[in-house]
Protein backbone atom coordinates (compact mmCIF):
# COMPACT_ATOMS: atom_id res chain seq x y z
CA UNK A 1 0.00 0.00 0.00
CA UNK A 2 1.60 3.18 -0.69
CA UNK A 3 2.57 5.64 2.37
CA UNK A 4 -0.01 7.93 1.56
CA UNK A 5 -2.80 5.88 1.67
CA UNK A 6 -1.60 3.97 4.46
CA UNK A 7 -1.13 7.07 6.45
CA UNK A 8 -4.84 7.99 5.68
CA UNK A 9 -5.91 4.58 6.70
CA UNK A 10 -3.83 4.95 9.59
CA UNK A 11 -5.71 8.10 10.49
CA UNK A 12 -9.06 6.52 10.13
CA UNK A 13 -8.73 3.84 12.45
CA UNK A 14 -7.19 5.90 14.92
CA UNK A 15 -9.98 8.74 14.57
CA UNK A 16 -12.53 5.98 14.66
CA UNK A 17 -11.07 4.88 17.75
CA UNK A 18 -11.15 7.56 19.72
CA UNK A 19 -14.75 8.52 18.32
CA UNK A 20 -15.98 5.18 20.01
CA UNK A 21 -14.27 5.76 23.19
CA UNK A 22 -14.64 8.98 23.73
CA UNK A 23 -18.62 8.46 22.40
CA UNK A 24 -19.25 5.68 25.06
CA UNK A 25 -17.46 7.29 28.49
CA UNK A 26 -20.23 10.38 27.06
CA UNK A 27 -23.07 9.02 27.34
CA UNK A 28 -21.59 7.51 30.98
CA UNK A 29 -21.37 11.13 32.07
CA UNK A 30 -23.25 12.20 35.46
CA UNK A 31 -25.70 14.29 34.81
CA UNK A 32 -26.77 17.34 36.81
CA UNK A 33 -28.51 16.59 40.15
CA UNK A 34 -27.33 12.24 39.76
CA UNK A 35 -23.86 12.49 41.57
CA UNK A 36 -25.23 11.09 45.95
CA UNK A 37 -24.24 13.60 48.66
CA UNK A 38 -23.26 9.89 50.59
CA UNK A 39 -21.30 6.57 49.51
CA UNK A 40 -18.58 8.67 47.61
CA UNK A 41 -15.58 7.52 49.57
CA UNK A 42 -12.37 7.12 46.54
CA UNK A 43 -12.07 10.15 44.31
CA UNK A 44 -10.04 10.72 41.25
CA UNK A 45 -9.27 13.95 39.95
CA UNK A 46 -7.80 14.09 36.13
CA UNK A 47 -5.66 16.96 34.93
CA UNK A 48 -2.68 15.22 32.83
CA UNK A 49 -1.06 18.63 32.80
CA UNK A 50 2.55 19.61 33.42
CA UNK A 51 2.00 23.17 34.06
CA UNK A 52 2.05 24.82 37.03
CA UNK A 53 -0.55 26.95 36.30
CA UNK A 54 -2.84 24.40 35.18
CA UNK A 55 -1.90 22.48 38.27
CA UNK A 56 -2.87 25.23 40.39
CA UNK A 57 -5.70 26.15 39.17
CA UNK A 58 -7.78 22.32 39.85
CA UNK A 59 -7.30 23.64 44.04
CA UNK A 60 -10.26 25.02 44.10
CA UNK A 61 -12.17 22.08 42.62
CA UNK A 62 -9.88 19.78 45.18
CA UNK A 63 -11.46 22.26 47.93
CA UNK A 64 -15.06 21.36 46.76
CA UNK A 65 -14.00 17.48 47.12
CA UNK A 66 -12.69 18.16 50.38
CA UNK A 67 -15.92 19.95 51.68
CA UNK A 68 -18.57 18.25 50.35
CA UNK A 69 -16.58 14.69 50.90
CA UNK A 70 -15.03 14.94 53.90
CA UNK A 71 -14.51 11.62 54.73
CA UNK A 72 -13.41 10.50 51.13
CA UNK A 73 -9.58 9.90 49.63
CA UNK A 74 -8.63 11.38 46.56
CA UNK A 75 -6.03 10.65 44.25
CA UNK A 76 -4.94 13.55 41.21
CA UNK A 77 -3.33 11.92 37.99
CA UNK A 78 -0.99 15.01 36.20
CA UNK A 79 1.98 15.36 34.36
CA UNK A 80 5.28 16.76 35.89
CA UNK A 81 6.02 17.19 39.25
CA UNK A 82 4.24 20.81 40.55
CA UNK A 83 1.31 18.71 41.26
CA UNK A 84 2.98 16.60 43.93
CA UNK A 85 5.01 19.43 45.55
CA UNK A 86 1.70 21.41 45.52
CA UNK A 87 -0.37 18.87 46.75
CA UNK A 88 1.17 16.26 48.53
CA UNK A 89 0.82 17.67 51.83
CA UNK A 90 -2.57 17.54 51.96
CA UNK A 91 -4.68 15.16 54.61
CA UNK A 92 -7.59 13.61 52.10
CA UNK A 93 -4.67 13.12 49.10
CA UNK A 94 -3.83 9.80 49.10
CA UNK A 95 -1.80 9.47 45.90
CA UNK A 96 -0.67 12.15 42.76
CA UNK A 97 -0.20 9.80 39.62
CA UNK A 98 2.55 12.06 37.73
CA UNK A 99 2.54 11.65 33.96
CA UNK A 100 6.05 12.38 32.04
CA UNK A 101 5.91 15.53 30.17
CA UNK A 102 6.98 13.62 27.29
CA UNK A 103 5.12 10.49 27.09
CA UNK A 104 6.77 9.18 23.72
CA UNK A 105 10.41 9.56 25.79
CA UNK A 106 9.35 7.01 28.63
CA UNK A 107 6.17 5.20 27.25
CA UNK A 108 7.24 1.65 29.68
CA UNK A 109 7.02 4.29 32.55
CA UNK A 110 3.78 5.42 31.45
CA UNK A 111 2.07 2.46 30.51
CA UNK A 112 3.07 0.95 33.92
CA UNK A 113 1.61 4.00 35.85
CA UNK A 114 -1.50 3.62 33.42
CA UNK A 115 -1.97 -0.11 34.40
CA UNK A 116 -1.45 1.32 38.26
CA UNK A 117 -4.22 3.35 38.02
CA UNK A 118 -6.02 1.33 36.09
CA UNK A 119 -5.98 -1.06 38.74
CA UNK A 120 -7.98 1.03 41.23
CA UNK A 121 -11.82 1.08 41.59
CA UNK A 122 -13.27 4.96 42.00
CA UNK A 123 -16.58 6.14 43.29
CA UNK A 124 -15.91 9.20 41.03
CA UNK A 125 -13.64 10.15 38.78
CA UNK A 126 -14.03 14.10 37.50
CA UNK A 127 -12.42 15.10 34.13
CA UNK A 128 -10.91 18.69 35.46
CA UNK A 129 -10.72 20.58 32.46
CA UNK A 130 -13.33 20.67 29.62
CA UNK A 131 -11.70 20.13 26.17
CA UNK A 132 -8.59 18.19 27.18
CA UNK A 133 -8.75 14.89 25.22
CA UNK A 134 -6.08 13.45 27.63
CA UNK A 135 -8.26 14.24 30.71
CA UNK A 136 -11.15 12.84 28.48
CA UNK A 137 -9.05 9.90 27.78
CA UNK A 138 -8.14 9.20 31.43
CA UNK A 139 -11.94 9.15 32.10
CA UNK A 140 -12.41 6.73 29.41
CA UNK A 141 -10.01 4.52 30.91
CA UNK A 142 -10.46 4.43 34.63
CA UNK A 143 -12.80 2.35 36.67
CA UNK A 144 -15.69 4.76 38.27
CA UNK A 145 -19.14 4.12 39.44
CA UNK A 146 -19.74 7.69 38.66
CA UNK A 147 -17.67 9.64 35.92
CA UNK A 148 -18.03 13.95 35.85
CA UNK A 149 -17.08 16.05 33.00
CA UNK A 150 -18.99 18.29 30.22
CA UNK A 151 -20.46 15.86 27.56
CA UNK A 152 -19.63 16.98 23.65
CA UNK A 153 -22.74 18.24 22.30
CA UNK A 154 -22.86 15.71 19.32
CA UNK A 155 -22.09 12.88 21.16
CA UNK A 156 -24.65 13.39 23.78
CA UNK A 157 -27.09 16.05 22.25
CA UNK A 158 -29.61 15.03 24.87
CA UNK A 159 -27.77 16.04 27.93
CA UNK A 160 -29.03 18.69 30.55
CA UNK A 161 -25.97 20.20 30.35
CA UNK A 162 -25.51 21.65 27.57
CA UNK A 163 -28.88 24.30 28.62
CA UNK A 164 -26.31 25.37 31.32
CA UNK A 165 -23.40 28.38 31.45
CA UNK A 166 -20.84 27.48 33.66
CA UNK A 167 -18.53 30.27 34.68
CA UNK A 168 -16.02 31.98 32.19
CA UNK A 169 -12.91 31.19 34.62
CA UNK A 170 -11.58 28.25 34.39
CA UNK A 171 -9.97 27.45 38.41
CA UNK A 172 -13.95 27.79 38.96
CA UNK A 173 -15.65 25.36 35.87
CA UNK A 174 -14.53 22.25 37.55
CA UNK A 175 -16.41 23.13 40.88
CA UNK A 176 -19.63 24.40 38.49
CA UNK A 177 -19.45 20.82 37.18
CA UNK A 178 -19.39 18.85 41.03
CA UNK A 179 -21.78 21.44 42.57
CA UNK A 180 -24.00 20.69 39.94
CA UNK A 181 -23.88 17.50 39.32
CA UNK A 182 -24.27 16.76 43.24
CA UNK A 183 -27.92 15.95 44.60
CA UNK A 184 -27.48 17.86 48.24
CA UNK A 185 -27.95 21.26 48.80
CA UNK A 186 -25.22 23.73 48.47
CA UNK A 187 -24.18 27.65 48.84
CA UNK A 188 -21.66 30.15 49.21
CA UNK A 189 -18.96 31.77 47.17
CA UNK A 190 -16.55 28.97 45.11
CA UNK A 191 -13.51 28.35 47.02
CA UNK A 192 -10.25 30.52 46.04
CA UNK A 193 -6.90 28.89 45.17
CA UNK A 194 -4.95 27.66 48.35
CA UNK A 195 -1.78 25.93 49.01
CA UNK A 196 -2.39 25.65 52.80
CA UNK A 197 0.98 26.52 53.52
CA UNK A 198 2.23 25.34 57.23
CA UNK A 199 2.97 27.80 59.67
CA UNK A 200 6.71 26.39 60.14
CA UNK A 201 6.89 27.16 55.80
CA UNK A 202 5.51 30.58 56.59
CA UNK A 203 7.92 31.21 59.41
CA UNK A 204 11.37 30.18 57.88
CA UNK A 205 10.06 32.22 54.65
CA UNK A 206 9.84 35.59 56.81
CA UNK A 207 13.19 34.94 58.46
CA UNK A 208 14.65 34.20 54.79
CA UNK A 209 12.84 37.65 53.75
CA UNK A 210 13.62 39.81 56.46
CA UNK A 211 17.55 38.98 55.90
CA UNK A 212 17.34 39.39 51.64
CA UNK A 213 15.90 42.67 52.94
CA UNK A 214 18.46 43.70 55.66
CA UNK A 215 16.23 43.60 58.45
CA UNK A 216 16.61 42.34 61.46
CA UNK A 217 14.27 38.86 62.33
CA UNK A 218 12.48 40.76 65.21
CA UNK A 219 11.54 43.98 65.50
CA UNK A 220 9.10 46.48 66.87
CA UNK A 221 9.10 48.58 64.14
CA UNK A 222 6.60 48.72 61.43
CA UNK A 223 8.82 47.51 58.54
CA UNK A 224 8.31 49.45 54.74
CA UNK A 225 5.63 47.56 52.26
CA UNK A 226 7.17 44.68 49.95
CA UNK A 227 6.20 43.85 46.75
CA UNK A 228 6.92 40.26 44.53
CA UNK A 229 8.21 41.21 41.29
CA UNK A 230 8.04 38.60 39.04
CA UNK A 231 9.57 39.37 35.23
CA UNK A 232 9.09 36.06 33.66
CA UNK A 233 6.05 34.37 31.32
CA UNK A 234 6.36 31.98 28.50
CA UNK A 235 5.98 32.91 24.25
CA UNK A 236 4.35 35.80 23.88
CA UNK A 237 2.93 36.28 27.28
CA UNK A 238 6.05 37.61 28.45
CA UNK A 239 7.08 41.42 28.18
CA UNK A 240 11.14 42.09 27.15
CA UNK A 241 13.81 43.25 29.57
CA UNK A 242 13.38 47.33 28.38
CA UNK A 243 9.54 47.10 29.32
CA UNK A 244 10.10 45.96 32.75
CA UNK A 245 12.98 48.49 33.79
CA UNK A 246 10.55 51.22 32.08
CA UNK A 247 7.96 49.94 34.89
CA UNK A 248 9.81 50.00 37.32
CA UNK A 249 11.71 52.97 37.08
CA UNK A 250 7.95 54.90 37.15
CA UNK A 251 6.73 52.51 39.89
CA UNK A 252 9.48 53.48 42.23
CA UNK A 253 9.01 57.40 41.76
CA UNK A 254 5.34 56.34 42.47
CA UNK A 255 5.89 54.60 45.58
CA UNK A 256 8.97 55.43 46.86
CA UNK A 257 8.51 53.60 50.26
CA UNK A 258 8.17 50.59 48.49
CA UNK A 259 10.92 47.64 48.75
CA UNK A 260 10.97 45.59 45.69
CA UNK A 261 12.21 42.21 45.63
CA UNK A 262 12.83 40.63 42.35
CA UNK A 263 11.96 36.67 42.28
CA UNK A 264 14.36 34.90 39.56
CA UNK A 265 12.71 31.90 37.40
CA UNK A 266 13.73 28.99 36.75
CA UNK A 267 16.31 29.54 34.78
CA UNK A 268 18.05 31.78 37.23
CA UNK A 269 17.96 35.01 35.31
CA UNK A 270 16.46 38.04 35.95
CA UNK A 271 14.80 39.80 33.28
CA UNK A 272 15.49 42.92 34.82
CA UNK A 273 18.87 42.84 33.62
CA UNK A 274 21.64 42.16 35.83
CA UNK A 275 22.60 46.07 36.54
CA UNK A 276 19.66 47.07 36.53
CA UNK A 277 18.19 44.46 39.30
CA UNK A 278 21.54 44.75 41.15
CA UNK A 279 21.04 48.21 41.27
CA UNK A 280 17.50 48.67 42.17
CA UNK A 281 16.41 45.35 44.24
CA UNK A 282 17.12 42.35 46.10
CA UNK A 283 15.94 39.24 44.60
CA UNK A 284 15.21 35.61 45.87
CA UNK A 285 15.70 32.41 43.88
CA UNK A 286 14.61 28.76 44.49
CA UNK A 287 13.48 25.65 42.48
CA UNK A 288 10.81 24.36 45.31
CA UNK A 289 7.28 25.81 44.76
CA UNK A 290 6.00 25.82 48.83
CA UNK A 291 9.49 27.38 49.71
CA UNK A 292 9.01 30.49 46.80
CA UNK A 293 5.04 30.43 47.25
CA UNK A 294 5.97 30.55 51.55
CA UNK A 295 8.11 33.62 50.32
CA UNK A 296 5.24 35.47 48.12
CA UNK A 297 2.77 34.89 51.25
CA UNK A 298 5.06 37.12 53.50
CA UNK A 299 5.15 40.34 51.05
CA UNK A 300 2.48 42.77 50.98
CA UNK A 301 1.59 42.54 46.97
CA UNK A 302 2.69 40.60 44.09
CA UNK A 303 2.85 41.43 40.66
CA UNK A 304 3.44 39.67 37.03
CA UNK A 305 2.46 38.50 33.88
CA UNK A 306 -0.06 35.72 32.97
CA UNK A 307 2.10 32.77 34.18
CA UNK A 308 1.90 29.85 36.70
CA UNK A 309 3.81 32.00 39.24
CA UNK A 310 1.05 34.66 39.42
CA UNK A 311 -1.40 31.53 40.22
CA UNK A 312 1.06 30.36 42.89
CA UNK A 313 0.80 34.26 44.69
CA UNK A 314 -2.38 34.32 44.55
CA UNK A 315 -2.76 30.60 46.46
CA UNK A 316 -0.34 31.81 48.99
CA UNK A 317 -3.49 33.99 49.76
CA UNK A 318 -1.23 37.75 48.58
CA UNK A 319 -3.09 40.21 47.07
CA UNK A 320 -2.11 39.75 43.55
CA UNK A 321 -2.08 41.67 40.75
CA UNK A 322 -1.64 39.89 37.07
CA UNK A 323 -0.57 42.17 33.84
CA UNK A 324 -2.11 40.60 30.17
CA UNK A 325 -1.24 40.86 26.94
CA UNK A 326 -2.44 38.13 25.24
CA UNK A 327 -4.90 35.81 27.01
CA UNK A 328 -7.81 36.78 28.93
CA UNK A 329 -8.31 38.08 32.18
CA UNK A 330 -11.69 36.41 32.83
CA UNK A 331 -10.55 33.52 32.31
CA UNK A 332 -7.33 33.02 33.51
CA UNK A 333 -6.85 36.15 35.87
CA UNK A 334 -6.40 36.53 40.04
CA UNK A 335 -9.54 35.93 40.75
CA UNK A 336 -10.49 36.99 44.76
CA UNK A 337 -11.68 40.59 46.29
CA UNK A 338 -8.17 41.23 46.72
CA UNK A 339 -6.95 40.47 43.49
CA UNK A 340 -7.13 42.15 40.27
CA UNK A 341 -5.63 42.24 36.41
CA UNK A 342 -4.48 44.60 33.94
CA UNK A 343 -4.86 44.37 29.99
CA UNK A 344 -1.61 45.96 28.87
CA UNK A 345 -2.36 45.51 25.31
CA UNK A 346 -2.76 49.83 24.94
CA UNK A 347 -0.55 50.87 27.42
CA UNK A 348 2.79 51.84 28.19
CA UNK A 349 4.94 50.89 31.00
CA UNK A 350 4.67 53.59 32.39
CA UNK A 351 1.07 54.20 32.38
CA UNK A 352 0.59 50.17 33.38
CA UNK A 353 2.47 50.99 36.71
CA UNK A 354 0.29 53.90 37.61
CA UNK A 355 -2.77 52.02 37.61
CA UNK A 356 -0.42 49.38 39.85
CA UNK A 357 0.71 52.16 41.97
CA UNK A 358 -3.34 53.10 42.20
CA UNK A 359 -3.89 49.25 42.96
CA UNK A 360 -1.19 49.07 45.61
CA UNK A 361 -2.42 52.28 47.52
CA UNK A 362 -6.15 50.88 48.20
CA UNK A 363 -5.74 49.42 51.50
């Protein structure tokens, strides 16, 4: 057969597939009002995601778990580690099932884990993230005596959910799908992202800030406000070296009282420049996500671009303040009374940090 055909062949069979599988674990689908308030005891939360924004941004829905299943265990499958550094500490989290990034580079290792989790029996098993045909794919394959996630609308035309609007951000869709697929009664605002840092990871992270600032550990006096400055975002999310010394140079005249501490990424770079963050600020570095998000809870603000650092501040429960250029604000931005986003997409630096400098004065 020649390549051609057999690569449309190929394509066929593998669309077909999917089609099948993805058709029947649709028409499994909870429906709104079916999932008990009783009975559910092992939970499994999908969100194959390596991200640490994505990662982040499921807390709310394990929150909702948490509350309305008190007494239940939940395991998370992802991808990467953030998941298990961000999550691992928590009492009701029995296991995080942590894809590779790159599944092709260690498929033994992840058909191994697969077979793992196939192995387990759920009382419900929630696809986290509507549109992800991994996460649908997960929910396809795992065991579950009840299976939550939005059904496609050709698929399952018939389904009562598609005559509902779920919220436009998405840390709050995957508690719109639980609240409303559960059969008790239920109220109050959705819950926020939250690390539940310890007090002990809270109390070495002041120490740590109070000496990058020159302070001493204890004292009586009322110390100057602190931002979290952080420079980095991936593609096109991210704003260039020049922009970011423009902002800062106009935030500084604004709010001259304010100490600015420059968090490095990964990489170890500022984007500040070297001078120029030498010059102007301290700065704080680390690889481990409690120990940097234990550091953002102890300043007084936080700002950055769209990226899954700005999630972290705003789960360390800092006021938080998010600067987009590209994706949207509804759906991806600090969310909270406390928190709030810019679209930079019209505005110079320096007009960006005088709305921050308005942002940082309301008290």
């Amino acid at each position: 057969m020649p390549p051609r055909r057999w690569d449309g062949l190929r394509r066929r069979v593998v669309g077909g597939f999917f089609a099948r599988l993805f058709g029947g674990v649709g028409r499994a689908l909870c429906e709104p009002g079916q999932l008990p308030a009783r009975g559910i005891h092992r939970v499994l939360i999908c969100r194959p995601n390596h991200r640490l924004g994505n990662a982040l941004l499921i807390s709310p829905l394990l929150a909702e778990v948490e509350a309305l299943y008190p007494g239940a265990e939940i395991d998370i499958i992802s991808a990467g580690h953030a998941a298990g550094s961000l999550f691992g500490n928590r009492f009701l989290v029995r296991r995080i099932f942590s894809l590779p990034p790159k599944i092709a580079r260690h498929l033994w290792f992840t058909i191994a884990l697969l077979r793992q989790l196939r192995g387990n029996t759920y009382d419900l098993a929630i696809d986290a993230c509507d549109g992800s045909q991994s996460g649908r794919l997960l929910l396809a394959m795992v065991r579950a005596r009840y299976k939550l996630g939005l059904p496609d609308a050709q698929q399952n035309p018939g389904s009562a959910w598609h005559a509902l609007r779920g919220p436009e951000h998405f840390a709050q869709r995957g508690v719109f799908l639980l609240r409303t697929a559960y059969a008790g009664t239920l109220d109050g605002a959705y819950p926020p992202l939250t690390l539940r840092l310890a007090d002990d990871e809270r109390e070495q992270a002041r120490r740590a800030l109070a000496a990058i600032l020159g302070e001493p550990a204890v004292s009586s006096t009322p110390r100057r406000p602190v931002l979290g400055l952080f420079t980095n975002a991936t593609g096109a999310k991210r704003f260039d070296t020049s922009w970011w010394q423009q902002f800062v140079a106009r935030l500084r005249v604004l709010q001259p009282e304010l100490q600015i501490v420059d968090l490095v990424a990964d990489h170890g770079q500022s984007q500040l420049g070297g001078e120029f963050a030498a010059y102007c600020m301290p700065s704080y570095y680390t690889r481990d996500l409690r120990r940097l998000a234990a550091m953002i809870a102890n300043m007084d603000a936080f700002i950055s671009a769209d990226c899954g650092v700005m999630h972290l501040a705003v789960a360390s429960g800092t006021p938080t303040l998010g600067l987009f250029s590209v994706t949207s604000a509804a759906k991806y931005g600090p969310y909270g009374s406390a928190n709030s986003a810019i679209d930079t997409r019209r505005l110079s630096p320096a007009e960006v940090a005088s709305i921050a400098s308005d942002w940082l004065s309301v008290p």
